[in-house]
PDB file of N, CA and C in Angstrom:
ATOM      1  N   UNK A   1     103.532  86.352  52.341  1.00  0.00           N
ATOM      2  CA  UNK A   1     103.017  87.316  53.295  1.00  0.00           C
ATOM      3  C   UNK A   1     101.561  87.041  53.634  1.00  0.00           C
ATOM      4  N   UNK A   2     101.158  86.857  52.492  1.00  0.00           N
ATOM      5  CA  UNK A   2      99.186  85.921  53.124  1.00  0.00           C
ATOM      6  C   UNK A   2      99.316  84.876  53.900  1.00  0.00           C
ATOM      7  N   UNK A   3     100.093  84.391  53.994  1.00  0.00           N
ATOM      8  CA  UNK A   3     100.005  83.333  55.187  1.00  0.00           C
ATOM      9  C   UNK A   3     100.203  83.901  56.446  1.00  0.00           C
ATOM     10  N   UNK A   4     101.535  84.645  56.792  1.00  0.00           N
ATOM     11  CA  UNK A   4     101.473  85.502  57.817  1.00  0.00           C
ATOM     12  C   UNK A   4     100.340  86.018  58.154  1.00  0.00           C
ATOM     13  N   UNK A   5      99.948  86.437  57.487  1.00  0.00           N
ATOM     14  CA  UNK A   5      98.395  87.202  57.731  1.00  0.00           C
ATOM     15  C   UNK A   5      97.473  86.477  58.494  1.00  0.00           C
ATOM     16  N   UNK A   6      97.429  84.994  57.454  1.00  0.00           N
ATOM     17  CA  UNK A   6      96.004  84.520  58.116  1.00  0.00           C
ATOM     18  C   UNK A   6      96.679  83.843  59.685  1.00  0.00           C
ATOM     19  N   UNK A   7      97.715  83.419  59.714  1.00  0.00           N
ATOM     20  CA  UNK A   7      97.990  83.299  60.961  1.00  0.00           C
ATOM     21  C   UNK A   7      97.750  84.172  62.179  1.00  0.00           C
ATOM     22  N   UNK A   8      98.174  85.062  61.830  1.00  0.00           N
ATOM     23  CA  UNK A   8      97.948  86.129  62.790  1.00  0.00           C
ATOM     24  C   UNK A   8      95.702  86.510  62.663  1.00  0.00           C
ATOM     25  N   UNK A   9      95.397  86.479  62.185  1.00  0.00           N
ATOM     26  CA  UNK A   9      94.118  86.492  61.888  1.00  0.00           C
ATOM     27  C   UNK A   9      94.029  84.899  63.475  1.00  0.00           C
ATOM     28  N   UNK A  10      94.307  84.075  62.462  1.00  0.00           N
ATOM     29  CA  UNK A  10      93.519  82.994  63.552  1.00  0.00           C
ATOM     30  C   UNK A  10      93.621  83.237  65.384  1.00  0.00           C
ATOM     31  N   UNK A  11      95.395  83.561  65.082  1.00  0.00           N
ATOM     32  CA  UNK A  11      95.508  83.550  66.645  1.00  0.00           C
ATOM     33  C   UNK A  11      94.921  84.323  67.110  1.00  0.00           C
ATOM     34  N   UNK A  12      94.729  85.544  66.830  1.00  0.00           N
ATOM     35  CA  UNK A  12      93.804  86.795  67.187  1.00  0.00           C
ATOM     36  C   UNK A  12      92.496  85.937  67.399  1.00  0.00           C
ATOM     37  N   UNK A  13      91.587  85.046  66.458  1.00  0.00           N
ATOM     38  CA  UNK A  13      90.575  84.727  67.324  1.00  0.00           C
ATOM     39  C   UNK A  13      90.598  83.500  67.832  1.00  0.00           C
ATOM     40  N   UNK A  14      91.620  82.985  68.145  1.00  0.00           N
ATOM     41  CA  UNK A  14      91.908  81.658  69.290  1.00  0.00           C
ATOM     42  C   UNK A  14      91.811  82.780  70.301  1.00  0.00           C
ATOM     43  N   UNK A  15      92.789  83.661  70.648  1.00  0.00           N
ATOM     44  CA  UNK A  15      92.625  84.696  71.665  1.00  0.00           C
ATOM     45  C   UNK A  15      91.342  84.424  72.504  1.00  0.00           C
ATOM     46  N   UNK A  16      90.587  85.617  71.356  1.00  0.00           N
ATOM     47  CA  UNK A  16      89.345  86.231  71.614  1.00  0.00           C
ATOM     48  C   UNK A  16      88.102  85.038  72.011  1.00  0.00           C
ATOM     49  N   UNK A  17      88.516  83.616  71.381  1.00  0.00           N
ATOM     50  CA  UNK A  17      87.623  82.741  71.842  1.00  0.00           C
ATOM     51  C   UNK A  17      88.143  82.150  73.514  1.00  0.00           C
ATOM     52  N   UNK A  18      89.384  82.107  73.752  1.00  0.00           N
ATOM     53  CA  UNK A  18      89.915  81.625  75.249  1.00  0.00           C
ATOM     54  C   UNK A  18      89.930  82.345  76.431  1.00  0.00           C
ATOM     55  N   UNK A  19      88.820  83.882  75.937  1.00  0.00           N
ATOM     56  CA  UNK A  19      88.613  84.935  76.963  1.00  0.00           C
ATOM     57  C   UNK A  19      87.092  84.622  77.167  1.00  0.00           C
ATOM     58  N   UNK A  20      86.289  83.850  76.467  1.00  0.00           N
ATOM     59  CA  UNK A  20      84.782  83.689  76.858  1.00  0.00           C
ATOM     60  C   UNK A  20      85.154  82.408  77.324  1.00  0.00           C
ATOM     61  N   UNK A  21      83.594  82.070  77.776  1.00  0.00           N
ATOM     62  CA  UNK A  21      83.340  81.037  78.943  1.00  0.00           C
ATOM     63  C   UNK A  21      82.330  80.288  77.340  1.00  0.00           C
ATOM     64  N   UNK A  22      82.787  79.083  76.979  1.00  0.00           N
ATOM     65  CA  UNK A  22      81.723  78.208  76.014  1.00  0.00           C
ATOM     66  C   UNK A  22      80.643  78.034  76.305  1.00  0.00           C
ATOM     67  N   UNK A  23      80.773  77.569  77.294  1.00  0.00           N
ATOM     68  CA  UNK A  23      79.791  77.069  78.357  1.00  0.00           C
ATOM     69  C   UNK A  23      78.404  77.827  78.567  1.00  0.00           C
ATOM     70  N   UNK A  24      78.784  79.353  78.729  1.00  0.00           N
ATOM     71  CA  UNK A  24      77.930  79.956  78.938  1.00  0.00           C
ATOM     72  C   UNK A  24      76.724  80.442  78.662  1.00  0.00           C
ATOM     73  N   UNK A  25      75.769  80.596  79.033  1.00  0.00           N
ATOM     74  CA  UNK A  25      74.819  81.312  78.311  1.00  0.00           C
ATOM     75  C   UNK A  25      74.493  82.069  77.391  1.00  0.00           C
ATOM     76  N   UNK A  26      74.239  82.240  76.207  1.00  0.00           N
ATOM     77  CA  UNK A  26      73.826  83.488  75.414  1.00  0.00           C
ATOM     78  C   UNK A  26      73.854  85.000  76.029  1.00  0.00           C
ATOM     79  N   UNK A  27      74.863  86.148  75.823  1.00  0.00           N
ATOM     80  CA  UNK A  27      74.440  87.490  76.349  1.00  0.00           C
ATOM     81  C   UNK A  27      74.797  87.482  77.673  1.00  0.00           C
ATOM     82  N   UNK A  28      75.096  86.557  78.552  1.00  0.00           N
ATOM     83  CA  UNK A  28      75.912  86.292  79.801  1.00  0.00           C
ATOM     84  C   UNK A  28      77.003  87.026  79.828  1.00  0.00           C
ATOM     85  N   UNK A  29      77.082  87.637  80.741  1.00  0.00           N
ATOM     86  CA  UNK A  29      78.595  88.340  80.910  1.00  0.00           C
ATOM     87  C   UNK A  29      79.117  88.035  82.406  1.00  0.00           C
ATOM     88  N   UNK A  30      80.213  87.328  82.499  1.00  0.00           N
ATOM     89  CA  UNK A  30      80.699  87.950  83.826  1.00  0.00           C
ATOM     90  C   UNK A  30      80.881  88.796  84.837  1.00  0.00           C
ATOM     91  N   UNK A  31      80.329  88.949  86.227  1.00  0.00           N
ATOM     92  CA  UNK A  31      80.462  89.801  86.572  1.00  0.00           C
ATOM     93  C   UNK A  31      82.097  90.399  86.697  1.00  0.00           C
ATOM     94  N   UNK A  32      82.370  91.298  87.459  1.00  0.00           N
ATOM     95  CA  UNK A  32      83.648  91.671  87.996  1.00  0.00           C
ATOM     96  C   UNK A  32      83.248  91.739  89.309  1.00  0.00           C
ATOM     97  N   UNK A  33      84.724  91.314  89.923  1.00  0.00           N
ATOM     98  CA  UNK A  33      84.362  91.408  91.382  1.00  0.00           C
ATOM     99  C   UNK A  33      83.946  92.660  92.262  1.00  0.00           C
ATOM    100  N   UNK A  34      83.317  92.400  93.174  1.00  0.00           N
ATOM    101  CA  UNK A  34      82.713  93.532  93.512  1.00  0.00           C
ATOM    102  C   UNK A  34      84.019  93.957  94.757  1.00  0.00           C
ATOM    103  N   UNK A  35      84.149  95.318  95.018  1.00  0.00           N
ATOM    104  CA  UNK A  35      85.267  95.920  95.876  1.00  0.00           C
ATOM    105  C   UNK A  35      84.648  95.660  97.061  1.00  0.00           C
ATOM    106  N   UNK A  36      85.344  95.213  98.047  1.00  0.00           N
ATOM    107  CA  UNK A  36      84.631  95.090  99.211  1.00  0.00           C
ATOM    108  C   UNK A  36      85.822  95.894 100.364  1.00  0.00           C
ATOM    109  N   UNK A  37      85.221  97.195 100.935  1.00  0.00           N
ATOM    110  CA  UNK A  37      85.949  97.959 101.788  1.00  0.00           C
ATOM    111  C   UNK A  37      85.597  97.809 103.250  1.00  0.00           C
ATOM    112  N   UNK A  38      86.509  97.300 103.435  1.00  0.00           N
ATOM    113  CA  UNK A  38      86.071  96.817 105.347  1.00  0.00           C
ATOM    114  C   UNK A  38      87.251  97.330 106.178  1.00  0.00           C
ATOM    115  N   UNK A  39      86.740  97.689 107.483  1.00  0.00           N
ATOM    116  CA  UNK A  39      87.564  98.739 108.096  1.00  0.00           C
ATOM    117  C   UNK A  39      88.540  98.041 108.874  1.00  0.00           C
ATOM    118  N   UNK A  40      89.591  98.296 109.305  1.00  0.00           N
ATOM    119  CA  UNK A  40      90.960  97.626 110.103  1.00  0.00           C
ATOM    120  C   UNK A  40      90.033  97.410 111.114  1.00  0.00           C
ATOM    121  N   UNK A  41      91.223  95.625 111.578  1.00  0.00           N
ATOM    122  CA  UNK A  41      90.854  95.172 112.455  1.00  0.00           C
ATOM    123  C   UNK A  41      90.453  96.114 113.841  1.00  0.00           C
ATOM    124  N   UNK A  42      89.753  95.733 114.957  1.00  0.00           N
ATOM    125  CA  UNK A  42      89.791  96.518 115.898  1.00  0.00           C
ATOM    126  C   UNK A  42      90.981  96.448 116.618  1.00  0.00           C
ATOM    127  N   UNK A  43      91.766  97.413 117.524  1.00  0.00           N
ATOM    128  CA  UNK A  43      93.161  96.887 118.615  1.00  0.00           C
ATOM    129  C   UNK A  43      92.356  96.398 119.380  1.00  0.00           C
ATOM    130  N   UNK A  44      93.164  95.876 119.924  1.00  0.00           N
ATOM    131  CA  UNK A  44      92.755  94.991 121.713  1.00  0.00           C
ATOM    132  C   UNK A  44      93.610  96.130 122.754  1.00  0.00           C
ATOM    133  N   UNK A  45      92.222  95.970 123.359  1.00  0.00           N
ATOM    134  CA  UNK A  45      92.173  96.894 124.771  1.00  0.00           C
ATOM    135  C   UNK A  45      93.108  95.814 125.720  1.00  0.00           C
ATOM    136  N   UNK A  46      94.213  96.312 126.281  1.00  0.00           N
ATOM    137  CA  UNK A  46      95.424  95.721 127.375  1.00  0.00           C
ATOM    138  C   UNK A  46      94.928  96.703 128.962  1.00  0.00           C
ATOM    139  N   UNK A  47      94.593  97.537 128.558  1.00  0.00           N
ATOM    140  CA  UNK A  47      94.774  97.810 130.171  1.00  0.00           C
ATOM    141  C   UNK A  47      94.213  99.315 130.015  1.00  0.00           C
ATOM    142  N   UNK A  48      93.655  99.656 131.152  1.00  0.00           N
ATOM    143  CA  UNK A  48      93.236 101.118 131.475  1.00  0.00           C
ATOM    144  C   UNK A  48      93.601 101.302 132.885  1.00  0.00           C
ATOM    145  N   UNK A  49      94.128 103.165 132.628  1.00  0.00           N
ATOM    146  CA  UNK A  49      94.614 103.377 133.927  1.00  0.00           C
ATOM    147  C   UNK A  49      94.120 104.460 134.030  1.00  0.00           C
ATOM    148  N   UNK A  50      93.565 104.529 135.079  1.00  0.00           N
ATOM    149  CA  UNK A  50      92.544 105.668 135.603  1.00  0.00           C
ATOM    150  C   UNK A  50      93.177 107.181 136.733  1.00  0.00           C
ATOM    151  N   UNK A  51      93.444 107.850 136.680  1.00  0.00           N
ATOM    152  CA  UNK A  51      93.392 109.028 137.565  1.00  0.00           C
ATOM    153  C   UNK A  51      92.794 109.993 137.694  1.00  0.00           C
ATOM    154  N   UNK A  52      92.592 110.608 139.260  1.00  0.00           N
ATOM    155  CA  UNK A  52      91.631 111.612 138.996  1.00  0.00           C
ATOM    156  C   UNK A  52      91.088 112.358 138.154  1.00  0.00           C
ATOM    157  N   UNK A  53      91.966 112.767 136.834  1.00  0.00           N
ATOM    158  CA  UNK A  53      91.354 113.928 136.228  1.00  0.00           C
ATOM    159  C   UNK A  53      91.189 113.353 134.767  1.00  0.00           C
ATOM    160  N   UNK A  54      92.117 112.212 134.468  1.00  0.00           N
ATOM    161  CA  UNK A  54      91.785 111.360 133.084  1.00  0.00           C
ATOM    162  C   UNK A  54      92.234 110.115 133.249  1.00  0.00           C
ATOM    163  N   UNK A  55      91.633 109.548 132.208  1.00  0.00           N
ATOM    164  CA  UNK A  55      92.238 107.987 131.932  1.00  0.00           C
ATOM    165  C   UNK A  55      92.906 107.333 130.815  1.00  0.00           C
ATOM    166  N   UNK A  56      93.516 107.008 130.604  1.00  0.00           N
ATOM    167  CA  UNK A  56      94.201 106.529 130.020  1.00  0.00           C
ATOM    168  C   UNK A  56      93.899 105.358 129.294  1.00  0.00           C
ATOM    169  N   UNK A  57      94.169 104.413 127.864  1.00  0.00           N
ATOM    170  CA  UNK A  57      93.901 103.417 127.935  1.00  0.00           C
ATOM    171  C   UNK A  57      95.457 102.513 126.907  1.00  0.00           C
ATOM    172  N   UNK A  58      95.548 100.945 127.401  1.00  0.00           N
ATOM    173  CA  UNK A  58      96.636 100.694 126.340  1.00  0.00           C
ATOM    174  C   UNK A  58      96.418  99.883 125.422  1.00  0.00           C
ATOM    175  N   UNK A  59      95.938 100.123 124.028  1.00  0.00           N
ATOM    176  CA  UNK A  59      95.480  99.485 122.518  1.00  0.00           C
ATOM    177  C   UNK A  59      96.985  98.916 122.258  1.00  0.00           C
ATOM    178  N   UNK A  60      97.050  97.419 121.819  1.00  0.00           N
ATOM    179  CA  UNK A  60      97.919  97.056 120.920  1.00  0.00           C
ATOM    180  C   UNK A  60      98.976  98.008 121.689  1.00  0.00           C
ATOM    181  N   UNK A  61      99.473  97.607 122.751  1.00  0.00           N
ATOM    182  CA  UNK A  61     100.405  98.003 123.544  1.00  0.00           C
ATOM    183  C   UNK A  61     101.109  99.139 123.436  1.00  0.00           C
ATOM    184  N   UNK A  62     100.061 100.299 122.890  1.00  0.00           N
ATOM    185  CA  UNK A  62     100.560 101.544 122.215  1.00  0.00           C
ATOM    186  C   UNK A  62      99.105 102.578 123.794  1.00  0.00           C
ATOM    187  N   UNK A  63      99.668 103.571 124.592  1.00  0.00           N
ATOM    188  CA  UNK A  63      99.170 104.824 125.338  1.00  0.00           C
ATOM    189  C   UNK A  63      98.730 105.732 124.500  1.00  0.00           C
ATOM    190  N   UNK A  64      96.877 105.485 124.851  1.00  0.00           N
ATOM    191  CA  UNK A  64      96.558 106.297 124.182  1.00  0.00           C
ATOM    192  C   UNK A  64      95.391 107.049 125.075  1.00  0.00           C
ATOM    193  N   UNK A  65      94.934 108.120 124.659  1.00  0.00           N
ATOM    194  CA  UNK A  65      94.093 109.066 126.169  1.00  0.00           C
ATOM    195  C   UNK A  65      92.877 109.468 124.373  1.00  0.00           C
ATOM    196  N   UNK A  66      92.119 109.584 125.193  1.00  0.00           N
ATOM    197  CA  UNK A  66      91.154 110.565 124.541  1.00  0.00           C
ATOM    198  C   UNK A  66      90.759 111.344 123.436  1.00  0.00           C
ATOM    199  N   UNK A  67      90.298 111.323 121.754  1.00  0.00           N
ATOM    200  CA  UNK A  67      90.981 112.157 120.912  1.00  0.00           C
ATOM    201  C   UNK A  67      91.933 111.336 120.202  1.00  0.00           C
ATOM    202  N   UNK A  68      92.329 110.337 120.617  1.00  0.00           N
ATOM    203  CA  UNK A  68      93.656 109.780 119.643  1.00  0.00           C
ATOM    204  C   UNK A  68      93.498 109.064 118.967  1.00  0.00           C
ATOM    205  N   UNK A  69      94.129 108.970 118.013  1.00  0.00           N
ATOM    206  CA  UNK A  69      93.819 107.936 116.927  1.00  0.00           C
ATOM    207  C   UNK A  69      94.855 106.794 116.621  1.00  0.00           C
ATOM    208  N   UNK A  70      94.032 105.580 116.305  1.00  0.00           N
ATOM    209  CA  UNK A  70      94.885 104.143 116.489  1.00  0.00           C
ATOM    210  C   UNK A  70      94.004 103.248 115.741  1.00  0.00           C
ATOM    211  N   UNK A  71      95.205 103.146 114.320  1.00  0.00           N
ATOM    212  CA  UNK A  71      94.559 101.580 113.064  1.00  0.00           C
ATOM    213  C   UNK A  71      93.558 102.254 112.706  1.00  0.00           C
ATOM    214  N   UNK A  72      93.273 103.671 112.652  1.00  0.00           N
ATOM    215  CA  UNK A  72      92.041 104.318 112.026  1.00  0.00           C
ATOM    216  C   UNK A  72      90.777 104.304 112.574  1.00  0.00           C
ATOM    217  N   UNK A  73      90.736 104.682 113.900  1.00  0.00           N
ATOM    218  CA  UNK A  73      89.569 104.520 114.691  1.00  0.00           C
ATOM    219  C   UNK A  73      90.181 105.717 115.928  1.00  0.00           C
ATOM    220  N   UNK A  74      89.414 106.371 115.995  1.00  0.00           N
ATOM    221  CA  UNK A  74      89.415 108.113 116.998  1.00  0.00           C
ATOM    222  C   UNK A  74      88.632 106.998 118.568  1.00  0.00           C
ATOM    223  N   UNK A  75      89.840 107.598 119.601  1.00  0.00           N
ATOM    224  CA  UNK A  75      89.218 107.010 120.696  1.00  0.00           C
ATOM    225  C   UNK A  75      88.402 108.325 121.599  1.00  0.00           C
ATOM    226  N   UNK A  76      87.015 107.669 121.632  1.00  0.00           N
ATOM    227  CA  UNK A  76      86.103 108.394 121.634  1.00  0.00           C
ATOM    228  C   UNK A  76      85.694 108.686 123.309  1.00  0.00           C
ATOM    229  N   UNK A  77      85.544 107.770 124.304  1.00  0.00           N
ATOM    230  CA  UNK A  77      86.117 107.918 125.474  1.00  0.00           C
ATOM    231  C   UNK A  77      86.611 106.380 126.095  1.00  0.00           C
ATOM    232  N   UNK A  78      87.022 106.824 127.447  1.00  0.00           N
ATOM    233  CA  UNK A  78      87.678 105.812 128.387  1.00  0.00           C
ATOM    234  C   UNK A  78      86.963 105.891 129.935  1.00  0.00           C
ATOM    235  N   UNK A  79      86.453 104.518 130.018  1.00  0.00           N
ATOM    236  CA  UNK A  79      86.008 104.548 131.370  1.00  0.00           C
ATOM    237  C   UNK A  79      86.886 103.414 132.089  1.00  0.00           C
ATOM    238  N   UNK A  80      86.678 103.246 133.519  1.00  0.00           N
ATOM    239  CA  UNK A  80      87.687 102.181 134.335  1.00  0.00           C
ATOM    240  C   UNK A  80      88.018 100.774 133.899  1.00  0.00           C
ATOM    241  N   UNK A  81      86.748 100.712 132.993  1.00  0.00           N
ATOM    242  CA  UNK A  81      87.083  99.018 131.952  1.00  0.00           C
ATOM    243  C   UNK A  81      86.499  98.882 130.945  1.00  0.00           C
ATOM    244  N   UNK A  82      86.364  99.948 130.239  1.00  0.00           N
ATOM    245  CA  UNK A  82      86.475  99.946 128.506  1.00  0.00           C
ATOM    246  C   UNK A  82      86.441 101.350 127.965  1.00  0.00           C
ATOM    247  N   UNK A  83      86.855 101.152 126.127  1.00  0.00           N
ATOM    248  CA  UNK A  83      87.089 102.374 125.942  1.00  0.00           C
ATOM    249  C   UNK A  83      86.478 102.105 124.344  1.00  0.00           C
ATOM    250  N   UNK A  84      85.509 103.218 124.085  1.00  0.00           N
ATOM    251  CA  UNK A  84      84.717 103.547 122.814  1.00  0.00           C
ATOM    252  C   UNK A  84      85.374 104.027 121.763  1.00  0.00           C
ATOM    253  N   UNK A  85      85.429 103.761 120.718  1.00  0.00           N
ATOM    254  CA  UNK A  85      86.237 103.741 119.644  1.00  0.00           C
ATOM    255  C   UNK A  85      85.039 104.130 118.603  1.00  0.00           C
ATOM    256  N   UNK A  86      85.397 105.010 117.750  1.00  0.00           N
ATOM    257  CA  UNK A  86      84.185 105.564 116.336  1.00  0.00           C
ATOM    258  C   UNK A  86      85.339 105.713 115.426  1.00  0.00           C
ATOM    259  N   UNK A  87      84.923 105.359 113.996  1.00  0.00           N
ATOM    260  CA  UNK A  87      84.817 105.147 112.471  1.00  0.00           C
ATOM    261  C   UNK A  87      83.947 105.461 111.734  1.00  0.00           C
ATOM    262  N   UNK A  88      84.006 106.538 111.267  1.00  0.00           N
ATOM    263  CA  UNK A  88      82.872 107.006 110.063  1.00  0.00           C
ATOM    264  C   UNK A  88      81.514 106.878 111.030  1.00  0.00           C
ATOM    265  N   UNK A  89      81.129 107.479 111.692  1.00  0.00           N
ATOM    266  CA  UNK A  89      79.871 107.493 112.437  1.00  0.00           C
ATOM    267  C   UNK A  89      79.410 106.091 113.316  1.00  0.00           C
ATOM    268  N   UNK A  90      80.540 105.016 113.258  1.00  0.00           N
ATOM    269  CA  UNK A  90      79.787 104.050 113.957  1.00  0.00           C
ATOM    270  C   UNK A  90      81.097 103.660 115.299  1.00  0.00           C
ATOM    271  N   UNK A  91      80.278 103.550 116.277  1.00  0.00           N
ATOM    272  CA  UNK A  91      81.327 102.658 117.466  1.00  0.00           C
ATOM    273  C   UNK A  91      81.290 101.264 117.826  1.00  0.00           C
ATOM    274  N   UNK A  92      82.329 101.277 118.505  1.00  0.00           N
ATOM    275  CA  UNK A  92      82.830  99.614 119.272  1.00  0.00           C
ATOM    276  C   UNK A  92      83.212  99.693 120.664  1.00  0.00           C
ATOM    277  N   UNK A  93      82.691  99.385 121.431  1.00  0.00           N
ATOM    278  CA  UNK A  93      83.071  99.300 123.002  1.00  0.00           C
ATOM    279  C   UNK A  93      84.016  98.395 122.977  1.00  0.00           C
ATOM    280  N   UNK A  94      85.316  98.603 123.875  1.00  0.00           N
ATOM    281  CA  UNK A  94      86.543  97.447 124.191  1.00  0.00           C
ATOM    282  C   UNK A  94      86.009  97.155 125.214  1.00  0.00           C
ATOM    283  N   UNK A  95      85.696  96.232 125.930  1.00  0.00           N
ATOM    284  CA  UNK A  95      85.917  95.816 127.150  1.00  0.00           C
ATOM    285  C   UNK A  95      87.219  94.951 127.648  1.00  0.00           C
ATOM    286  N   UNK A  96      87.352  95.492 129.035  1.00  0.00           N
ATOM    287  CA  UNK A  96      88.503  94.864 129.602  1.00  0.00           C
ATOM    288  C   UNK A  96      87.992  93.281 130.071  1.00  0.00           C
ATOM    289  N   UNK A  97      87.045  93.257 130.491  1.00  0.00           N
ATOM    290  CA  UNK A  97      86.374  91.757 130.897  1.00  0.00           C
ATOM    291  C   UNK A  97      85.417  91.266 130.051  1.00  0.00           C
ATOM    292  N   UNK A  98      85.292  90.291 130.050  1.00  0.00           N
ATOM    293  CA  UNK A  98      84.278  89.254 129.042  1.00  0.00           C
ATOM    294  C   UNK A  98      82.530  89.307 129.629  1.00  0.00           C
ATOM    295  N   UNK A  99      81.845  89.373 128.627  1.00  0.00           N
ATOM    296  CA  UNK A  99      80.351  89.767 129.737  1.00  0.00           C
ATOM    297  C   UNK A  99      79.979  88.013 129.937  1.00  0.00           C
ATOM    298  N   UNK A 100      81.040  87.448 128.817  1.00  0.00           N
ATOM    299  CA  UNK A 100      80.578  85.470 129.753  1.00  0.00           C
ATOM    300  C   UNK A 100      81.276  85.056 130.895  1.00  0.00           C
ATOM    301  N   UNK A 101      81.210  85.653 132.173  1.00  0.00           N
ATOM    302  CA  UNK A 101      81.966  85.890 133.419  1.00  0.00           C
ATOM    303  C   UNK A 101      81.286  84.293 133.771  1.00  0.00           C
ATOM    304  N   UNK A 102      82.298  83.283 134.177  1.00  0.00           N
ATOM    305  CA  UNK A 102      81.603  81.928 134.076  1.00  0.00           C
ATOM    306  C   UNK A 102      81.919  81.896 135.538  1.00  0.00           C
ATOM    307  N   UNK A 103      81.215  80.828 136.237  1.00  0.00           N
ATOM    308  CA  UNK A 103      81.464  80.628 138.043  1.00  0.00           C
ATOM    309  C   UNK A 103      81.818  79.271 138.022  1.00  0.00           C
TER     310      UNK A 103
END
């Protein structure tokens, strides 16, 4: 039964030695990774359709107006060619056209 023992003794610190880094520095510890929370992609603005009294816009080929929410972003308003989108206090303008309009 002492042999059992010390076996189990060693492997226990083969273990405990194949969880450190040799290599390392004295008092060095690894960090852990740090959580990194980043917000859903933005949709892509397809099209806005405008009428007298509201507008409309189409995200990721889903109708959405004013107030609505899409991939976690509240659409904040809609004008004839883009539409403002807010997340936790910050926005993103969609534009329907590219501002590198080339000739």
């Amino acid at each position: 039964m002492v042999a059992g023992l010390a076996i189990s003794s060693l492997l226990h610190a083969v273990n405990v030695q194949a969880q450190q880094d040799p290599t390392a520095p004295l008092g060095w510890q690894k960090k852990s990774p740090s959580v990194v929370v980043s917000a859903p992609p933005l949709p892509q603005l397809q099209s806005v359709i405008c009428e007298p009294q509201h507008c409309r816009a189409i995200l990721n080929g889903q109708t959405v107006r004013v107030g609505s929410y899409i991939k976690g972003y509240t659409v904040s308003r809609i004008s004839d060619s883009s539409v403002i989108l807010t997340r936790n206090k910050k926005q993103w303008q969609l534009s329907l056209f590219s501002a590198d309009i080339k000739q």
